[in-house]
N, C-alpha and C. Protein backbone atom coordinates (compact mmCIF):
# COMPACT_ATOMS: atom_id res chain seq x y z
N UNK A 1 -21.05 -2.51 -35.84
CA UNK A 1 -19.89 -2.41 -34.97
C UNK A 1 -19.14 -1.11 -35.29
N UNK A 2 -18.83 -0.86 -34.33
CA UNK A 2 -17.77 0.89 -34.33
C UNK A 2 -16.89 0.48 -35.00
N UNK A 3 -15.98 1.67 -35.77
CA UNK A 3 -14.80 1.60 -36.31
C UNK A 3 -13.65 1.29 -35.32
N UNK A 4 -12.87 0.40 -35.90
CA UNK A 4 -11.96 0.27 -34.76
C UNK A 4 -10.66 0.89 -34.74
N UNK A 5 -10.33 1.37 -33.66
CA UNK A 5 -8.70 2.23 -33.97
C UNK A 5 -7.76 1.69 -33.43
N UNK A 6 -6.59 1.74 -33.50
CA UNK A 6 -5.30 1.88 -33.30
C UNK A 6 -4.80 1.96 -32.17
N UNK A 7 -4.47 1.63 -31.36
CA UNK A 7 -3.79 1.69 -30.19
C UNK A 7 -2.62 1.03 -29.81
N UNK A 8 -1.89 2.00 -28.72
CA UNK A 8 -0.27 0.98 -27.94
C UNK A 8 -0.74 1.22 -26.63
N UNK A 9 -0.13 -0.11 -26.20
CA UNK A 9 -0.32 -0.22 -24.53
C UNK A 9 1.13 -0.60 -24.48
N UNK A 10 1.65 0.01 -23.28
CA UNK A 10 2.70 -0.51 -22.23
C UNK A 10 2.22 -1.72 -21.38
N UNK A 11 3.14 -2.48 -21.35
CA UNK A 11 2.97 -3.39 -20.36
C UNK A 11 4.60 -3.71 -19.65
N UNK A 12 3.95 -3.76 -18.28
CA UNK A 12 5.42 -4.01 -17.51
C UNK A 12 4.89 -4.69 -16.13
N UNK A 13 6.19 -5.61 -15.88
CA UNK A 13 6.12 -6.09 -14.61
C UNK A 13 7.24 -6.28 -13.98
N UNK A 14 7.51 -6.16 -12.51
CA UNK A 14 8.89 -6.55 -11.73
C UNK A 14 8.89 -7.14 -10.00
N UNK A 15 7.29 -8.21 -10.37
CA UNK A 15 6.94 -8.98 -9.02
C UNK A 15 7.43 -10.48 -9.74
N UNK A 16 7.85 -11.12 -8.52
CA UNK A 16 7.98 -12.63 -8.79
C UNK A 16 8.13 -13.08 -10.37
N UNK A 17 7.38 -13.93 -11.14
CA UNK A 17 7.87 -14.21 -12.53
C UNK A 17 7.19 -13.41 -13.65
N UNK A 18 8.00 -12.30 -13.10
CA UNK A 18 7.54 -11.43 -14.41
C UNK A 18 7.13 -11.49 -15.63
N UNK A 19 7.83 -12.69 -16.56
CA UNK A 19 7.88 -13.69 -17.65
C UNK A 19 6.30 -13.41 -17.76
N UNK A 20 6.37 -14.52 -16.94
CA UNK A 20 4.60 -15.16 -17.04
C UNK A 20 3.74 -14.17 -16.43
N UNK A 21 3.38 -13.16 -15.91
CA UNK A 21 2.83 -11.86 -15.94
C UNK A 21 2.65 -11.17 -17.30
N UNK A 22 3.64 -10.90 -18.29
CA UNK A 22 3.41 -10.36 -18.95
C UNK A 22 2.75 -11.16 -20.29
N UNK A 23 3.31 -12.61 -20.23
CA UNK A 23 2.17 -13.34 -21.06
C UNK A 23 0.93 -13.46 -20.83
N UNK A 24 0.84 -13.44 -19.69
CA UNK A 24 -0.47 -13.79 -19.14
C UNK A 24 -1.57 -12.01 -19.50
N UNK A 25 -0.59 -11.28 -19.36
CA UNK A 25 -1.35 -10.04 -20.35
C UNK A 25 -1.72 -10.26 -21.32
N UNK A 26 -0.57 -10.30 -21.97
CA UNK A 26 -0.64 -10.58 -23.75
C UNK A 26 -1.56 -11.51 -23.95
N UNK A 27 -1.45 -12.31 -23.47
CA UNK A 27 -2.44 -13.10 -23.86
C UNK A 27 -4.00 -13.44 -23.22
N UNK A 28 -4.32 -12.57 -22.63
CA UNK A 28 -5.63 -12.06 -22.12
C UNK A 28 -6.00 -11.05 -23.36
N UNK A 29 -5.12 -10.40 -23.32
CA UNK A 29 -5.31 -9.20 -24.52
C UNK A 29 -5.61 -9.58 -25.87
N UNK A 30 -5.18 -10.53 -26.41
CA UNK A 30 -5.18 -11.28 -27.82
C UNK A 30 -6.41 -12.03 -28.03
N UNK A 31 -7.09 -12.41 -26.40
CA UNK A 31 -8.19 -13.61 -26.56
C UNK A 31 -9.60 -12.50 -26.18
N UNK A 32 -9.07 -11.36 -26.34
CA UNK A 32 -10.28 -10.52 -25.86
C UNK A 32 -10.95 -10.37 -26.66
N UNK A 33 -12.74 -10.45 -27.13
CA UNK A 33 -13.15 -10.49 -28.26
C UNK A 33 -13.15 -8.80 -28.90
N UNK A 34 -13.03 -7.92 -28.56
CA UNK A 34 -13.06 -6.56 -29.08
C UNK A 34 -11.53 -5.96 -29.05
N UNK A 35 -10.54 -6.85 -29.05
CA UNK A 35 -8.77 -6.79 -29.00
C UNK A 35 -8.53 -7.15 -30.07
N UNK A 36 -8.08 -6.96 -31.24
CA UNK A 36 -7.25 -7.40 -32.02
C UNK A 36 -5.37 -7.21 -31.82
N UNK A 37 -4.33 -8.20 -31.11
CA UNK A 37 -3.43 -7.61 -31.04
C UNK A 37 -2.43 -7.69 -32.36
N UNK A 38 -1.85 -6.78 -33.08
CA UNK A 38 -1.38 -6.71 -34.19
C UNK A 38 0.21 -6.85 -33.99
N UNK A 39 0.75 -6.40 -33.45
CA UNK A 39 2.27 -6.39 -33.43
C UNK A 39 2.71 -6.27 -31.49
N UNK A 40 4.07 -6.98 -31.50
CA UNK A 40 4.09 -7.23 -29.85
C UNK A 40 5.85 -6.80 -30.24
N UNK A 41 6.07 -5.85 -29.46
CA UNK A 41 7.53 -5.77 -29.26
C UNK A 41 8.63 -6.62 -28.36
N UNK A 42 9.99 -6.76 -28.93
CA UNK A 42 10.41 -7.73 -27.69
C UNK A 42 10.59 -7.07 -26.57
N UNK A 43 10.56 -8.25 -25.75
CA UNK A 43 10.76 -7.80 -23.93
C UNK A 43 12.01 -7.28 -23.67
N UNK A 44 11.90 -6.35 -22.96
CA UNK A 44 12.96 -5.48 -22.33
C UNK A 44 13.35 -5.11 -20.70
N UNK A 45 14.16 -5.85 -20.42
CA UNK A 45 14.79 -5.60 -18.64
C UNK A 45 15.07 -4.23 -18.52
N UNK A 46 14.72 -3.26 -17.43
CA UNK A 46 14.64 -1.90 -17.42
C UNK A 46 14.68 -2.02 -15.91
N UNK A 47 15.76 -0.74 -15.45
CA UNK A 47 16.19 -0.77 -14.03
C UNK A 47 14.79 0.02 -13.84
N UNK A 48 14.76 -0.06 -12.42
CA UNK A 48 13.32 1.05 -11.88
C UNK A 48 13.40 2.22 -12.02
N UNK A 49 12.56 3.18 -12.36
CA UNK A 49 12.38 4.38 -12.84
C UNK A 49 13.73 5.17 -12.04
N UNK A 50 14.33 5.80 -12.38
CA UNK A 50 15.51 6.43 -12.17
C UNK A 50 15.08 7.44 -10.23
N UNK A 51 16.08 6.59 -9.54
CA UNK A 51 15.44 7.10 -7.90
C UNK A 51 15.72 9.04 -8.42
N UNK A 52 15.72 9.45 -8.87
CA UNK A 52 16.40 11.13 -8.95
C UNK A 52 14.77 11.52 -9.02
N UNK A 53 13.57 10.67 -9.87
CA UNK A 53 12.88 11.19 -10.02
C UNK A 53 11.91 11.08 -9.11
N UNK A 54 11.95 10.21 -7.80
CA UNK A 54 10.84 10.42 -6.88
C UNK A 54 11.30 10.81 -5.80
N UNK A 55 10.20 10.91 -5.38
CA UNK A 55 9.51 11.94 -4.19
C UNK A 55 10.73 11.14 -3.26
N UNK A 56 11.34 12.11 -1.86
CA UNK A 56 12.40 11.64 -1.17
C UNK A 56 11.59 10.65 -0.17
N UNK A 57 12.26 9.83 0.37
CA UNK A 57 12.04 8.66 1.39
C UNK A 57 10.81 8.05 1.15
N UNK A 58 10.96 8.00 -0.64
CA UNK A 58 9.94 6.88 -1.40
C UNK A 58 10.44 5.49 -0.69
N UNK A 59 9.75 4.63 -1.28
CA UNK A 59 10.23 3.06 -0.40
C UNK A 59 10.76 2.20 -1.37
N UNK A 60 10.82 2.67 -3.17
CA UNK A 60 11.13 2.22 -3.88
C UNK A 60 12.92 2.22 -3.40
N UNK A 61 13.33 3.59 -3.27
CA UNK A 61 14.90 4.03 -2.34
C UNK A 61 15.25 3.22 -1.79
N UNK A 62 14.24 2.68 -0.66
CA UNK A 62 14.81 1.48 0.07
C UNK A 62 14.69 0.02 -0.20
N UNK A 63 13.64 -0.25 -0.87
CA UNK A 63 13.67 -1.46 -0.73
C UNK A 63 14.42 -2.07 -1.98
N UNK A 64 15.24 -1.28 -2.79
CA UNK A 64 15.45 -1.56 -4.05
C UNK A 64 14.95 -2.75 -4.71
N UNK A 65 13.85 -2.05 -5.83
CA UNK A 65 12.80 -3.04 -6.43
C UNK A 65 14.11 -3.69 -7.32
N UNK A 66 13.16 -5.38 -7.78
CA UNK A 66 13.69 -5.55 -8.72
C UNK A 66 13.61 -4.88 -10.18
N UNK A 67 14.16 -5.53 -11.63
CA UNK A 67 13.98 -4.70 -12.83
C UNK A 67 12.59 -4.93 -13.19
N UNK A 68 12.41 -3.97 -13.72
CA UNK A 68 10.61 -4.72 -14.47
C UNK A 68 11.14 -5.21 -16.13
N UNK A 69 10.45 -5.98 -16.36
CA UNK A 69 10.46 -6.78 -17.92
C UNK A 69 9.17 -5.40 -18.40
N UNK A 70 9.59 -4.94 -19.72
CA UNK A 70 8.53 -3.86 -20.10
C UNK A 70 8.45 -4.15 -21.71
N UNK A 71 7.05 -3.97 -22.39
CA UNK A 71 6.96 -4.60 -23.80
C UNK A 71 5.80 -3.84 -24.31
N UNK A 72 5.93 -3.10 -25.33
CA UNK A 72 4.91 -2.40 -25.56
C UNK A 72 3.85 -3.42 -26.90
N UNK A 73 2.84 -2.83 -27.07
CA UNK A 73 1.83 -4.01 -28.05
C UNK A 73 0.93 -2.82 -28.53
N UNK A 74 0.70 -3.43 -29.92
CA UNK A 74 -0.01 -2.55 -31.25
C UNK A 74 -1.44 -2.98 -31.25
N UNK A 75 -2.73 -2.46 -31.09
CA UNK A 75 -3.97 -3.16 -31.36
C UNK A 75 -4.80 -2.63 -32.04
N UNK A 76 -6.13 -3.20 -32.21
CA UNK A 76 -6.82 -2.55 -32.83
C UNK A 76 -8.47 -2.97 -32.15
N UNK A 77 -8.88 -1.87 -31.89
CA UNK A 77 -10.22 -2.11 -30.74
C UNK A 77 -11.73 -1.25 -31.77
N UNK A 78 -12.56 -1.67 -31.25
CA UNK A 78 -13.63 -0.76 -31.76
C UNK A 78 -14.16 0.06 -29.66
N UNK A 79 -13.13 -0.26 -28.81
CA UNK A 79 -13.83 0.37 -27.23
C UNK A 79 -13.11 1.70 -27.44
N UNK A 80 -14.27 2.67 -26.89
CA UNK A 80 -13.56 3.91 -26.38
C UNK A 80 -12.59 3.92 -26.07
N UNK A 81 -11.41 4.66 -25.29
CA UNK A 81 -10.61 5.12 -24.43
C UNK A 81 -11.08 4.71 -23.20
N UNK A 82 -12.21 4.81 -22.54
CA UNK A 82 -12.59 4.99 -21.61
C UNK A 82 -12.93 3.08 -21.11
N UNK A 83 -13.29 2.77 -22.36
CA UNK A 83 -14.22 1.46 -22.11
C UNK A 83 -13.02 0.52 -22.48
N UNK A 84 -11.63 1.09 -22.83
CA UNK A 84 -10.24 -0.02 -22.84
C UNK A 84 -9.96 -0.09 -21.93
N UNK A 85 -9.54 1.48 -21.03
CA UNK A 85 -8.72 1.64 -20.07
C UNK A 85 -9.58 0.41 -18.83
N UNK A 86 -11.28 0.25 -18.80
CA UNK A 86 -11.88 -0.63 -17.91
C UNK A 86 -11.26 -2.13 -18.42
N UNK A 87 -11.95 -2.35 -19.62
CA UNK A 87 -11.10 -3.87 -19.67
C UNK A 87 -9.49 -4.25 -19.12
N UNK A 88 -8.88 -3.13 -19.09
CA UNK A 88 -7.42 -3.10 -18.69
C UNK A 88 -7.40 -3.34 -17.57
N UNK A 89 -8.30 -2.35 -16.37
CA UNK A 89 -8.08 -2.72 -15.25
C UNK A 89 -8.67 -4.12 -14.76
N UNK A 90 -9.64 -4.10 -15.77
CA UNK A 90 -10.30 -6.13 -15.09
C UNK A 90 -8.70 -7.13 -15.61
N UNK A 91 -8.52 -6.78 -16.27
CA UNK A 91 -7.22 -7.49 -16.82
C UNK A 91 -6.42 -7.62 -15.96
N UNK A 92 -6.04 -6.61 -15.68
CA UNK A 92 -4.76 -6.52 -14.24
C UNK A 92 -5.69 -6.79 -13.23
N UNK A 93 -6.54 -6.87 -12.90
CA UNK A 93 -7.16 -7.27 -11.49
C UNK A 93 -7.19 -8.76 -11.57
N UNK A 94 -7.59 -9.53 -13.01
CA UNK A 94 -7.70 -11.22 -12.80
C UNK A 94 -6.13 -11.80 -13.00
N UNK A 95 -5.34 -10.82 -13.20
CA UNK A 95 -3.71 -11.08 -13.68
C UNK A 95 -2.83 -11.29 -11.78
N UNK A 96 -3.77 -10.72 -11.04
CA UNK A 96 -3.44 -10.29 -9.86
C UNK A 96 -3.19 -9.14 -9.09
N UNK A 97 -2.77 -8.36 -9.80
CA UNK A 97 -1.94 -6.80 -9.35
C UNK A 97 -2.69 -6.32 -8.09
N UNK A 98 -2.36 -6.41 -7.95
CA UNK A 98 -2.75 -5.61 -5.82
C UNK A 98 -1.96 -3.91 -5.72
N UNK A 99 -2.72 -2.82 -5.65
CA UNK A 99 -2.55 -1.88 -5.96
C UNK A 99 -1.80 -1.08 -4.72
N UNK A 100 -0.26 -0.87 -4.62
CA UNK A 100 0.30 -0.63 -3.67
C UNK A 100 0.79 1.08 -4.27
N UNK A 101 2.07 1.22 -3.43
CA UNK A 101 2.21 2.94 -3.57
C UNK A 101 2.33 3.30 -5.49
N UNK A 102 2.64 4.60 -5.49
CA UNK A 102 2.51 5.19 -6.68
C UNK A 102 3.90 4.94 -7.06
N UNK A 103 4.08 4.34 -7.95
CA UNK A 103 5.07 4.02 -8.53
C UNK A 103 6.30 2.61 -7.86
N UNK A 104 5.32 1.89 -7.32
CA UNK A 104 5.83 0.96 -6.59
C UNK A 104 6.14 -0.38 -7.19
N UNK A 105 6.44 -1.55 -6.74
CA UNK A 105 6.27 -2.61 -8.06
C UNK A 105 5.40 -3.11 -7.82
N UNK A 106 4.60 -4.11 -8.91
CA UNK A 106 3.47 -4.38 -9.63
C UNK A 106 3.61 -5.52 -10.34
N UNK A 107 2.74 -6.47 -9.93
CA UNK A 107 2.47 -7.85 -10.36
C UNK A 107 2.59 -7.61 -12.26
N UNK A 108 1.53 -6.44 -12.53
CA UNK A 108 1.24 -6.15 -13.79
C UNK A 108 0.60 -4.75 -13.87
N UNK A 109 1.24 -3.90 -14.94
CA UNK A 109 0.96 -2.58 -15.16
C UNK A 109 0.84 -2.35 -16.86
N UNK A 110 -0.47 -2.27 -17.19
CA UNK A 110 -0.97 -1.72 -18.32
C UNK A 110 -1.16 -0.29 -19.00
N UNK A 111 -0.90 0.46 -19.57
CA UNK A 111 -1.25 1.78 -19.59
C UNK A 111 -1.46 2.21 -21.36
N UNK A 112 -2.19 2.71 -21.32
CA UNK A 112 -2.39 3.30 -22.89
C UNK A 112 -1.48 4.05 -22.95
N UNK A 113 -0.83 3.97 -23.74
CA UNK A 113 0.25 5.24 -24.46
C UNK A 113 -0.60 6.20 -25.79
N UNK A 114 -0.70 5.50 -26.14
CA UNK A 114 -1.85 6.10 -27.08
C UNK A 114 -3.34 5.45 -27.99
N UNK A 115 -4.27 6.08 -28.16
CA UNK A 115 -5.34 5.91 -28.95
C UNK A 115 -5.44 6.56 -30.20
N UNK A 116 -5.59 6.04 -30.93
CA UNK A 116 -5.73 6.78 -32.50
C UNK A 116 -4.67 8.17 -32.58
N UNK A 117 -5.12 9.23 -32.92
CA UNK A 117 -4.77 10.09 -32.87
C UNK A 117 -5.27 11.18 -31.45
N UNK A 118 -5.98 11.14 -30.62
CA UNK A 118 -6.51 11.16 -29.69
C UNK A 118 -5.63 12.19 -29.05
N UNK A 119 -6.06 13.22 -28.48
CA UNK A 119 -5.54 13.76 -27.26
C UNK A 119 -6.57 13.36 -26.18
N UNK A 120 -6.53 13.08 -24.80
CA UNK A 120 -7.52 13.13 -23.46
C UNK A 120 -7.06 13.44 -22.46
N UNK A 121 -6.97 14.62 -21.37
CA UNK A 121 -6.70 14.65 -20.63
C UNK A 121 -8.13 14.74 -19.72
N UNK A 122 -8.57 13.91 -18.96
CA UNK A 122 -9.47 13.54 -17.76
C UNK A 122 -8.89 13.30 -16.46
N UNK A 123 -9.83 13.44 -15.34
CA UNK A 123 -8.74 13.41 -13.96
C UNK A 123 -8.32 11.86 -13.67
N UNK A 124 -9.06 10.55 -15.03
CA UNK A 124 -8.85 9.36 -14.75
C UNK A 124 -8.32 9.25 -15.85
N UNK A 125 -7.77 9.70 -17.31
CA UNK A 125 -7.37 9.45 -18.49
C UNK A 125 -6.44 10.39 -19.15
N UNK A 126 -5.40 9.98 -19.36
CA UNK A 126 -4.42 10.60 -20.39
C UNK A 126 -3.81 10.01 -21.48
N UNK A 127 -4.33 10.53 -22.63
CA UNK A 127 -3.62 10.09 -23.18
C UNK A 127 -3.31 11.04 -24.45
N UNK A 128 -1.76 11.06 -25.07
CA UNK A 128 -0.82 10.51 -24.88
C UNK A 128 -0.46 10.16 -23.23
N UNK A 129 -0.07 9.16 -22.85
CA UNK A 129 0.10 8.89 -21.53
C UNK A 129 1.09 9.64 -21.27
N UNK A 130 0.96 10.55 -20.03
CA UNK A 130 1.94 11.82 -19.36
C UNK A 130 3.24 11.42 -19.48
N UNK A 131 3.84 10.37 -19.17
CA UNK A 131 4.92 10.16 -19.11
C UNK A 131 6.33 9.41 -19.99
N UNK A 132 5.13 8.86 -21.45
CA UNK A 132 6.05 8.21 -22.31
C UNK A 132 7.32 8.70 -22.89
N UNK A 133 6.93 10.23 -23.13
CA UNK A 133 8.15 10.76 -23.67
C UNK A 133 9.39 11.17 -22.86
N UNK A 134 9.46 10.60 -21.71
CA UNK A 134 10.84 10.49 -20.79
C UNK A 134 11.16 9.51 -20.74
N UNK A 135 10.86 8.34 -21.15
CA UNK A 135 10.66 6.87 -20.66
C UNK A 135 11.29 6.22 -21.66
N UNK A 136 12.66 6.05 -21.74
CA UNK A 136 13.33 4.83 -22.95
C UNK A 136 12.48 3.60 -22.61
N UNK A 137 12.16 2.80 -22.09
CA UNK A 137 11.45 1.40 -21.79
C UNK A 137 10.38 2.36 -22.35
N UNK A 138 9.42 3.04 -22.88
CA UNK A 138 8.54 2.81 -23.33
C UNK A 138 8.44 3.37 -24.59
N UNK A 139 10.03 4.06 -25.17
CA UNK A 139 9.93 4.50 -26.56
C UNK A 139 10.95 3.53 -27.25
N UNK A 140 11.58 2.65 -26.50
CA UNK A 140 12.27 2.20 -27.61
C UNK A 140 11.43 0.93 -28.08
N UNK A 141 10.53 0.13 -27.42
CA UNK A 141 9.80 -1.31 -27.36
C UNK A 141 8.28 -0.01 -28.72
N UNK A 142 8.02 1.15 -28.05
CA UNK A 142 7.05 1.71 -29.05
C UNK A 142 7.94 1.85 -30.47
N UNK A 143 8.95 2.54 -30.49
CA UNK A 143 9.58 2.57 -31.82
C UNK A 143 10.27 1.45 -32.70
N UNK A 144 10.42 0.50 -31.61
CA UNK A 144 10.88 -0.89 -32.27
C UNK A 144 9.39 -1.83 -33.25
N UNK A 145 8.40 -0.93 -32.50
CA UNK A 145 7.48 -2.38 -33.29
C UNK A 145 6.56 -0.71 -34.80
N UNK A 146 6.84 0.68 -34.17
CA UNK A 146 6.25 1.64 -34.89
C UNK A 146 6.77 2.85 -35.37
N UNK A 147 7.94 2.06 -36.21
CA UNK A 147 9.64 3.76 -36.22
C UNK A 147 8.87 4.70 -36.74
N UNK A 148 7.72 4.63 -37.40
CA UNK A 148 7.30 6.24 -38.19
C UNK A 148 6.19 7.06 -37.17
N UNK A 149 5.94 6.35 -36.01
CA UNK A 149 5.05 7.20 -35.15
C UNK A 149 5.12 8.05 -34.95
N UNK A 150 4.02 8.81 -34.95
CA UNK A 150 4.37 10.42 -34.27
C UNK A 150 3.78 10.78 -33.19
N UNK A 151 4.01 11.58 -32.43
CA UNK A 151 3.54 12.05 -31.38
C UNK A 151 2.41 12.81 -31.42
N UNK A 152 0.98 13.04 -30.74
CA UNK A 152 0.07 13.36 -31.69
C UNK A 152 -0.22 15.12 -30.92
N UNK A 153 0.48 15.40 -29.68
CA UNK A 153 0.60 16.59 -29.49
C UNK A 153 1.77 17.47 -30.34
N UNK A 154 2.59 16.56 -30.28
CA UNK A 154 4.10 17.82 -30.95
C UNK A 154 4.14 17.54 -32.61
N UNK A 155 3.43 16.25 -33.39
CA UNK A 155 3.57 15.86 -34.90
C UNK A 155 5.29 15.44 -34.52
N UNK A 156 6.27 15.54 -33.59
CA UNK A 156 7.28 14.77 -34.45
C UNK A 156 7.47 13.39 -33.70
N UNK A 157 8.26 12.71 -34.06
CA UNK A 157 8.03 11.25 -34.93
C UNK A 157 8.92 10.63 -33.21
N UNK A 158 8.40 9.57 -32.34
CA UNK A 158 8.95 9.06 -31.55
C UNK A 158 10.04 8.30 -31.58
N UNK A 159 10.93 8.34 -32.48
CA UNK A 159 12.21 7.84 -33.21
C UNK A 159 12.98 8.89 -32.44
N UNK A 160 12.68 10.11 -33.16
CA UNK A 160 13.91 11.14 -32.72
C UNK A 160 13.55 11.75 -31.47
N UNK A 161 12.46 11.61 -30.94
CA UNK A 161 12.38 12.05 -29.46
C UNK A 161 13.08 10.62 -28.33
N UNK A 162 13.26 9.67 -29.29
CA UNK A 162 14.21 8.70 -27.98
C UNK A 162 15.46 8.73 -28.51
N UNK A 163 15.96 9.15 -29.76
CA UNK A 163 17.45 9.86 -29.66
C UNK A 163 17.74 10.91 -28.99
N UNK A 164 16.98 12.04 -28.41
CA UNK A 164 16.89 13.09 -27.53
C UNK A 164 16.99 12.80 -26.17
N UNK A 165 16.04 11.60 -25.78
CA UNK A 165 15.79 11.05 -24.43
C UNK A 165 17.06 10.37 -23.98
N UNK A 166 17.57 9.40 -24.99
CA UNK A 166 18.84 8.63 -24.72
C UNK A 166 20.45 9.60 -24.16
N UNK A 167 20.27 10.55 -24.78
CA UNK A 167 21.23 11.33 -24.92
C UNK A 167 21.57 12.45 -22.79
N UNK A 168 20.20 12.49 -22.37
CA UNK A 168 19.90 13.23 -21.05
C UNK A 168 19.69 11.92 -20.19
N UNK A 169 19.73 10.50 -20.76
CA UNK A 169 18.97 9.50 -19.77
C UNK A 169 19.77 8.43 -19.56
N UNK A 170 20.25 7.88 -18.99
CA UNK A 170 21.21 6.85 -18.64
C UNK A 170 20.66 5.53 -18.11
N UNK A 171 19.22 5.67 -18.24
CA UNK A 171 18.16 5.06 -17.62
C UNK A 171 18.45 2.97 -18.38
N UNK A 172 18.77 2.04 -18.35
CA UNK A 172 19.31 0.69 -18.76
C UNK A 172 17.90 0.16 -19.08
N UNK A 173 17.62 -0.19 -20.64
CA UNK A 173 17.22 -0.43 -20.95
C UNK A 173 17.48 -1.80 -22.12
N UNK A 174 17.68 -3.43 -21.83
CA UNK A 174 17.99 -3.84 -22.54
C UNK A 174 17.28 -5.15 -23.05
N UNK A 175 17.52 -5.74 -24.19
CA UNK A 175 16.77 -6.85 -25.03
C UNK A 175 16.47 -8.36 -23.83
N UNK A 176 15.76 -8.34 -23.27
CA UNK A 176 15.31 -9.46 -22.75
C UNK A 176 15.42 -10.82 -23.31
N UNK A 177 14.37 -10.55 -23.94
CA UNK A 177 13.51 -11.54 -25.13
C UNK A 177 12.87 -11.40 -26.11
C-alpha cells in the first residue's frame, strides 16, 4: 500500500438541511476504506461569498442564497490528488449535488484545500485550492482544527494569513456547532 498523506477538505452546504448534508459527507468520508478522517472542525454559518466579488447580474444577487454551514476535515489517504478529488465527486454525486451555476448554492461542496505538501495546478486541479486564502470560512474551521499550518506556496503559517484576511474582510463567519 502507498504511503499515505495528509490532507484538508472543505466542506460546505446551503440547500435545504444543510445539517444532514454535511454529515452525510463526513460520514461517507470516514467509512471510505482508503479515508482515514483524523480531526473534523466545528461547523460554521457563513453568509454567501461576499456579492462585491461576482460577476454583475450573477443570480446569487438575486435570489439571495441562504448561509452555507462550512467545516473543514483533516485526513489521511494513500489516493493521489487526482484519484481523491474522483472519490469526492462520486461522494457529492450519491450525497445529491446537482451541478448548477459557478458559485451558486449546492446540496454539497467538497474541495481539497490541500495535499501533503503538494503544489498542482492542472486545468481540473488546484491545489493549494485558488481560493482559500481569501476565505475566513475556510481558514478559520482550517486553523481551528491545524494553528501551525503553513501555506505550502508562501511557508507562512495560515494563522496569520486569517489575521490579515479578517482585518480587509467583513465576510460573517460564525460557530454553528
Amino acid at each position: 500500500m502507498a504511503n499515505k498523506v495528509t490532507a484538508y477538505l472543505a466542506l460546505g452546504s446551503n440547500i435545504d438541511d444543510r445539517l444532514a448534508f454535511l454529515v452525510k459527507a463526513e460520514t461517507m468520508l470516514r467509512t471510505h476504506p482508503e479515508i482515514e478522517l483524523l480531526k473534523t472542525s466545528k461547523i460554521y454559518e457563513t453568509e454567501p461569498w461576499p456579492r462585491n466579488e461576482l460577476p454583475n447580474n450573477h443570480p446569487h444577487e438575486e435570489e439571495g442564497q441562504k448561509w452555507f454551514l462550512n467545516q473543514v476535515v483533516e485526513i489521511k489517504t494513500p489516493l493521489s490528488p487526482q484519484k481523491l478529488a474522483d472519490v469526492i465527486a462520486i461522494i457529492e454525486q450519491k450525497i445529491g449535488r446537482i451541478k448548477r451555476e459557478h458559485w451558486g448554492a449546492r446540496e454539497i461542496d467538497i474541495d481539497i484545500l490541500l495535499y501533503g505538501g503538494q503544489i498542482i495546478d492542472t486545468p481540473d486541479l488546484h491545489i493549494p485550492h485558488r481560493h482559500m486564502q481569501d476565505r475566513q470560512f475556510v481558514l478559520v474551521p482550517l486553523v481551528e482544527i491545524a494553528p501551525e499550518l503553513k501555506d505550502p506556496l508562501t511557508g507562512r503559517k495560515f494563522s496569520k494569513i486569517l489575521e490579515e484576511v479578517k482585518k480587509e474582510d467583513n465576510h460573517k463567519v460564525t460557530p454553528f456547532l
